[in-house]
Protein backbone atom coordinates (compact mmCIF):
# COMPACT_ATOMS: atom_id res chain seq x y z
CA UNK A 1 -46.34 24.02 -50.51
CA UNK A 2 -42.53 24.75 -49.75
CA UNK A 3 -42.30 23.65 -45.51
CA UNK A 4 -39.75 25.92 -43.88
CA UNK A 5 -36.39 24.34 -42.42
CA UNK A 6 -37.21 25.53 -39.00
CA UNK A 7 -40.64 23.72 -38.91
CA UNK A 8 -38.95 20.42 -40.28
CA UNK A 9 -38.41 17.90 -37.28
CA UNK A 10 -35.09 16.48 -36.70
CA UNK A 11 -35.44 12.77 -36.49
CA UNK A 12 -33.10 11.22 -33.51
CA UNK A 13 -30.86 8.70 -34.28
CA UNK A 14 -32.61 5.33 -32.33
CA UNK A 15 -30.28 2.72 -34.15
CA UNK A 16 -27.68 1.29 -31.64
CA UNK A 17 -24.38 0.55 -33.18
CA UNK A 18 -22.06 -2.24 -32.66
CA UNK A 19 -19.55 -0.27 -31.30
CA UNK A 20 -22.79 0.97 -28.11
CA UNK A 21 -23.60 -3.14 -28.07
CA UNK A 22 -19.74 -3.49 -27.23
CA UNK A 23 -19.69 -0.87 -24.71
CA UNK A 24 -22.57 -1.91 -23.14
CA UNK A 25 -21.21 -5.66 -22.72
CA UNK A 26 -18.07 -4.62 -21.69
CA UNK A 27 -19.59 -2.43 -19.03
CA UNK A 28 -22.20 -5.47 -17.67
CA UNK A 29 -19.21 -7.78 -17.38
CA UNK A 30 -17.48 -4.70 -14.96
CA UNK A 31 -20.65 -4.50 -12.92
CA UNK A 32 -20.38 -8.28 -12.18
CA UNK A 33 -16.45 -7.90 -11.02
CA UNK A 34 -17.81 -4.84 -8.89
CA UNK A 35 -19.86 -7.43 -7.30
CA UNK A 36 -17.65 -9.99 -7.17
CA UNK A 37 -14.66 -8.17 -5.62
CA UNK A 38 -15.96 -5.19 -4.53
CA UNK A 39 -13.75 -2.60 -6.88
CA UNK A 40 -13.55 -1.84 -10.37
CA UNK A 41 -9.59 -2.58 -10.74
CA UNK A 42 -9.16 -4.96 -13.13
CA UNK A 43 -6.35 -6.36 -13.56
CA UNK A 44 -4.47 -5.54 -17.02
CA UNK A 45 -3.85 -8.96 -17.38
CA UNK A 46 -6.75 -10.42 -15.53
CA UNK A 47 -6.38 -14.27 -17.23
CA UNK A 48 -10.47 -14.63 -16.38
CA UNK A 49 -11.02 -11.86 -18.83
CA UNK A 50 -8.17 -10.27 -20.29
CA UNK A 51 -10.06 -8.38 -22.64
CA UNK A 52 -12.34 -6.58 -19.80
CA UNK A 53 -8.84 -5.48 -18.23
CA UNK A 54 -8.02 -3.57 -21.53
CA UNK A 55 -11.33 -2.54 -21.71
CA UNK A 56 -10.74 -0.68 -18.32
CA UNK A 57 -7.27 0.80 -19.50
CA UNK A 58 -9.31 2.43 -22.75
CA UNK A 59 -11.55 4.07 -20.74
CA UNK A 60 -8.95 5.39 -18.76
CA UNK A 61 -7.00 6.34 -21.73
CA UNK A 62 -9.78 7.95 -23.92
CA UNK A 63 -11.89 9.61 -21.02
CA UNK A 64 -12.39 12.99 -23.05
CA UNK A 65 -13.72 10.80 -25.76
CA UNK A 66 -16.82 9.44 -23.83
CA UNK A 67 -19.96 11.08 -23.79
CA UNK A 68 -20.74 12.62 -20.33
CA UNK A 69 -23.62 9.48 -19.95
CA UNK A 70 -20.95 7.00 -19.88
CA UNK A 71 -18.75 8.75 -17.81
CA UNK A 72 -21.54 8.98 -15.50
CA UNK A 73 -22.61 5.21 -15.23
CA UNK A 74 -18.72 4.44 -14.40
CA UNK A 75 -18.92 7.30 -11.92
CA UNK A 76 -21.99 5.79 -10.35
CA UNK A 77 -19.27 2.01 -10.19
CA UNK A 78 -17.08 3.37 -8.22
CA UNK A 79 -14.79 3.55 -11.09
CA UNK A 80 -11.63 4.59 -10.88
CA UNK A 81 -9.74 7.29 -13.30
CA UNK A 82 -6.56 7.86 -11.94
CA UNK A 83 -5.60 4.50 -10.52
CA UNK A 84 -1.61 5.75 -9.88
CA UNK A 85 -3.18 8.37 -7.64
CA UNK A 86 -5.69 5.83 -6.27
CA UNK A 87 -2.84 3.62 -4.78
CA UNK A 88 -0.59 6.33 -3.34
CA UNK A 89 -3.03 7.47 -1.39
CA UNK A 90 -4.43 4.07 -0.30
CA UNK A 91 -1.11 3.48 0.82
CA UNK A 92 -0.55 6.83 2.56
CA UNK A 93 -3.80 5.79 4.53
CA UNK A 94 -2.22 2.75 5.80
CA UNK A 95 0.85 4.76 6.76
CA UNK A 96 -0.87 7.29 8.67
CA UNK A 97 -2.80 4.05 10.18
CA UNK A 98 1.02 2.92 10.75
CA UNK A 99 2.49 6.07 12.61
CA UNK A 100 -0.64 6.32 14.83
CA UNK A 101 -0.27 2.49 16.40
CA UNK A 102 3.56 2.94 16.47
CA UNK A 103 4.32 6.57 16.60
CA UNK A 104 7.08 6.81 13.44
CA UNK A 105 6.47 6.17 10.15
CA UNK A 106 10.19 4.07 9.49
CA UNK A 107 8.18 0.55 8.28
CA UNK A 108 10.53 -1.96 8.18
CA UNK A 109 10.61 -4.99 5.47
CA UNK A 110 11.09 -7.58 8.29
CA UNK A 111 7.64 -7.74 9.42
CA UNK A 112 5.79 -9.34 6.61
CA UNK A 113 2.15 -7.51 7.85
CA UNK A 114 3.44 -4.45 6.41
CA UNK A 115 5.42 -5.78 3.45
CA UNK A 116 3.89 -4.22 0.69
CA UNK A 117 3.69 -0.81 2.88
CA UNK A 118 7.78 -0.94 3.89
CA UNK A 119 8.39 -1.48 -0.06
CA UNK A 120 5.72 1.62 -0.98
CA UNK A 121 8.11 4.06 2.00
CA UNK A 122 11.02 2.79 -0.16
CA UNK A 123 9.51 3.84 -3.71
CA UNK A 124 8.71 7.43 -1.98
CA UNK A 125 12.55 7.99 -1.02
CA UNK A 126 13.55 6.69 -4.35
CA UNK A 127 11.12 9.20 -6.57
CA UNK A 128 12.22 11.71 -4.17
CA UNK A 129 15.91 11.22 -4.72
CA UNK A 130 15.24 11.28 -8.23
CA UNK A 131 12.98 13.95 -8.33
CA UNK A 132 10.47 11.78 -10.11
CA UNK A 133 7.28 13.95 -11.44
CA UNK A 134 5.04 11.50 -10.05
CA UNK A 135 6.03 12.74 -6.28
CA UNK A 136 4.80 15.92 -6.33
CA UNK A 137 4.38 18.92 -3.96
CA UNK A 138 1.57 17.83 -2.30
CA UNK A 139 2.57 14.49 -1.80
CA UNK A 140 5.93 15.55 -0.09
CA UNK A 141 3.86 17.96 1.96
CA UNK A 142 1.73 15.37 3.33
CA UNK A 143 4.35 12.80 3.92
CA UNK A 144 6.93 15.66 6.31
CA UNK A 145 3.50 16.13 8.04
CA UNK A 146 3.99 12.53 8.98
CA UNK A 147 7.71 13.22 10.12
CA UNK A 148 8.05 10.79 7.54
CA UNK A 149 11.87 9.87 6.77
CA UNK A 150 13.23 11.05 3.05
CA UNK A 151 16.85 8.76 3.71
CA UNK A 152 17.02 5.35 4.79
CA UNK A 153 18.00 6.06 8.95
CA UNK A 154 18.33 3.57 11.70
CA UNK A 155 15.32 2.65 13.85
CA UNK A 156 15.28 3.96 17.06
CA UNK A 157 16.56 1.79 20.11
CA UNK A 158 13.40 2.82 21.61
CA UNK A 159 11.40 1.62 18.55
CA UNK A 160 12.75 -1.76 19.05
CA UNK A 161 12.44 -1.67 22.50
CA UNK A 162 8.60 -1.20 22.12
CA UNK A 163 8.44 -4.36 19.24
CA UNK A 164 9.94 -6.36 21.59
CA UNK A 165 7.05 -5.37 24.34
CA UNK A 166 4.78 -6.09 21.87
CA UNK A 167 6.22 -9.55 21.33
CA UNK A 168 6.54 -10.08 24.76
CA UNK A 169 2.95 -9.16 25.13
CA UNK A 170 2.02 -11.74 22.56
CA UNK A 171 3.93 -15.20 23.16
CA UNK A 172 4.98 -14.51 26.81
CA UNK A 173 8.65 -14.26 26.82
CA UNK A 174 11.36 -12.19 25.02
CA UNK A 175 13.19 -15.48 23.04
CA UNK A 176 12.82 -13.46 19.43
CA UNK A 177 14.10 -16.40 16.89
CA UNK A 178 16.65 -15.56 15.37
CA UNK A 179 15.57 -15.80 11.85
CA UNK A 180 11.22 -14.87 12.77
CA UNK A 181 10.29 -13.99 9.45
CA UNK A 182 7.64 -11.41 11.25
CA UNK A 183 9.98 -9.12 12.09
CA UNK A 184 13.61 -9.94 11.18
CA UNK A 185 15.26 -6.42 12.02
CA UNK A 186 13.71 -6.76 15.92
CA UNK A 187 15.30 -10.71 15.30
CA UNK A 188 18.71 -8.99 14.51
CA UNK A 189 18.51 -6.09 16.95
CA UNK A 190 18.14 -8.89 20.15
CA UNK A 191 21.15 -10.37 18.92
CA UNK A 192 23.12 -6.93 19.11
CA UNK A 193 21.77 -6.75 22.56
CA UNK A 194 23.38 -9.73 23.53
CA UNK A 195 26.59 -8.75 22.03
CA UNK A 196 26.85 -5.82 23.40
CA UNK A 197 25.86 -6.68 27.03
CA UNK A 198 28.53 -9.47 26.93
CA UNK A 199 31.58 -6.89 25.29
CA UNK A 200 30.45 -4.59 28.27
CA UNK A 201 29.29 -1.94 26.08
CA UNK A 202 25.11 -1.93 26.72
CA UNK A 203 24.26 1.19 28.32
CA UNK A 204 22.95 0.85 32.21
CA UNK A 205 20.06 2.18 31.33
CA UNK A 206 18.61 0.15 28.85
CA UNK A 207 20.42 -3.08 30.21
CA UNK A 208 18.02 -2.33 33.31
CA UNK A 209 14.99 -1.63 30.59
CA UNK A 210 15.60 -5.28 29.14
CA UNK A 211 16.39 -7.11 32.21
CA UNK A 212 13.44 -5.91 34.12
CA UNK A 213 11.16 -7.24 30.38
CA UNK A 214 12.92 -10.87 31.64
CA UNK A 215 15.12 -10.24 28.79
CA UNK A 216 17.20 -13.92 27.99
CA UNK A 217 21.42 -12.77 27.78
CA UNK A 218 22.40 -16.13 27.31
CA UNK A 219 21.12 -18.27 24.74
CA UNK A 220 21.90 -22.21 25.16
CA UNK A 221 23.18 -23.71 21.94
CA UNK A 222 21.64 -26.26 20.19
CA UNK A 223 22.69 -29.82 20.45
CA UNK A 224 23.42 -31.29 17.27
CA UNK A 225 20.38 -33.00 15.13
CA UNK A 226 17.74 -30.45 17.07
């Protein structure tokens, strides 16, 4: 007797290829650097396991391609798709961290804490020159919310004023070396200071602000061989 197509059962494919075996490695190794540093980032050029870093840029790459359970077990990693977006935004965090504790967002290269920050404000005003893609509407919206700065500008007198309270607050006295690598621009700007108090050309006003911090005007020179 002739069995009808619509009563024949459709066997499901069971056998696991070695393409799924690959996959499946490749995805145990990322659950062990999840564990081991905490993200799924891996390096492109990760020198442990350079392969599991291109691994990560595939599935980045050829996301439509996966079937909707893999995307969900990286989902369920942490893992991340767009990692450009990922770091602008990790960086806007710390800049919004930035303007809160100091009330601008003009980070300056001379204080090494926010290195990698001062050079991120610096990539902003360059795509925005440029008109880069990557700095879109929504980015430039959040960043004026910030009163953020789209040309390089001088920091405020007042700004250094408060870095050098700060300092003062932290080692006692207002003797900024001249070359601190901490903070190189406050280093610079309590030389000017100086200069201009001795050419007569400090305002009142903040000559009273600075003397009253026990601001140092003279500086004795160093003997030879110190």
């Amino acid at each position: 007797m002739r069995v009808r197509p619509e009563n024949i059962k459709r066997k499901r494919r069971t056998s696991i290829t070695k393409f799924d075996l690959e996959w499946n490695g490749k995805h145990s190794e990322l659950q062990l650097f999840k564990q081991r540093f905490g993200h799924c980032n891996v390096p492109q050029h990760w020198q442990e396991n350079t392969s599991l870093g291109r691994w990560v840029i595939r599935q980045r790459t050829y996301k439509e391609y996966l079937s909707p359970e893999r995307v969900s077990q990286l989902k369920k990693l942490g893992f991340i798709w767009n990692l450009p977006d990922y770091w602008w935004n990790t960086r806007y965090k710390e800049l919004v961290k930035f303007r809160k504790k100091y009330g601008h967002s003009d980070v300056s290269k001379g204080s090494e804490s926010y290195l990698q920050l001062a050079e991120w404000v610096g990539k902003q005003r360059r795509d925005y020159k440029k008109k880069y893609s990557r700095l879109n509407q929504e980015k430039i919206q959040k960043l004026n919310e910030l009163g953020f700065h789209w040309g390089v500008i001088n920091t405020p007198w007042e700004q250094r004023y408060k870095e050098l309270l700060e300092f003062k607050l932290h080692f006692g006295h207002c003797r900024v070396p001249q070359r601190w690598k901490e903070n190189l621009p406050l280093a610079s700007w309590v030389a000017i200071q100086r200069r201009e108090h001795k050419n007569h050309r400090l305002n009142p006003n903040r000559f009273k602000q600075l003397d009253e911090l026990g601001f140092l005007w003279k500086i004795k020179p160093r003997k030879k061989g110190q």
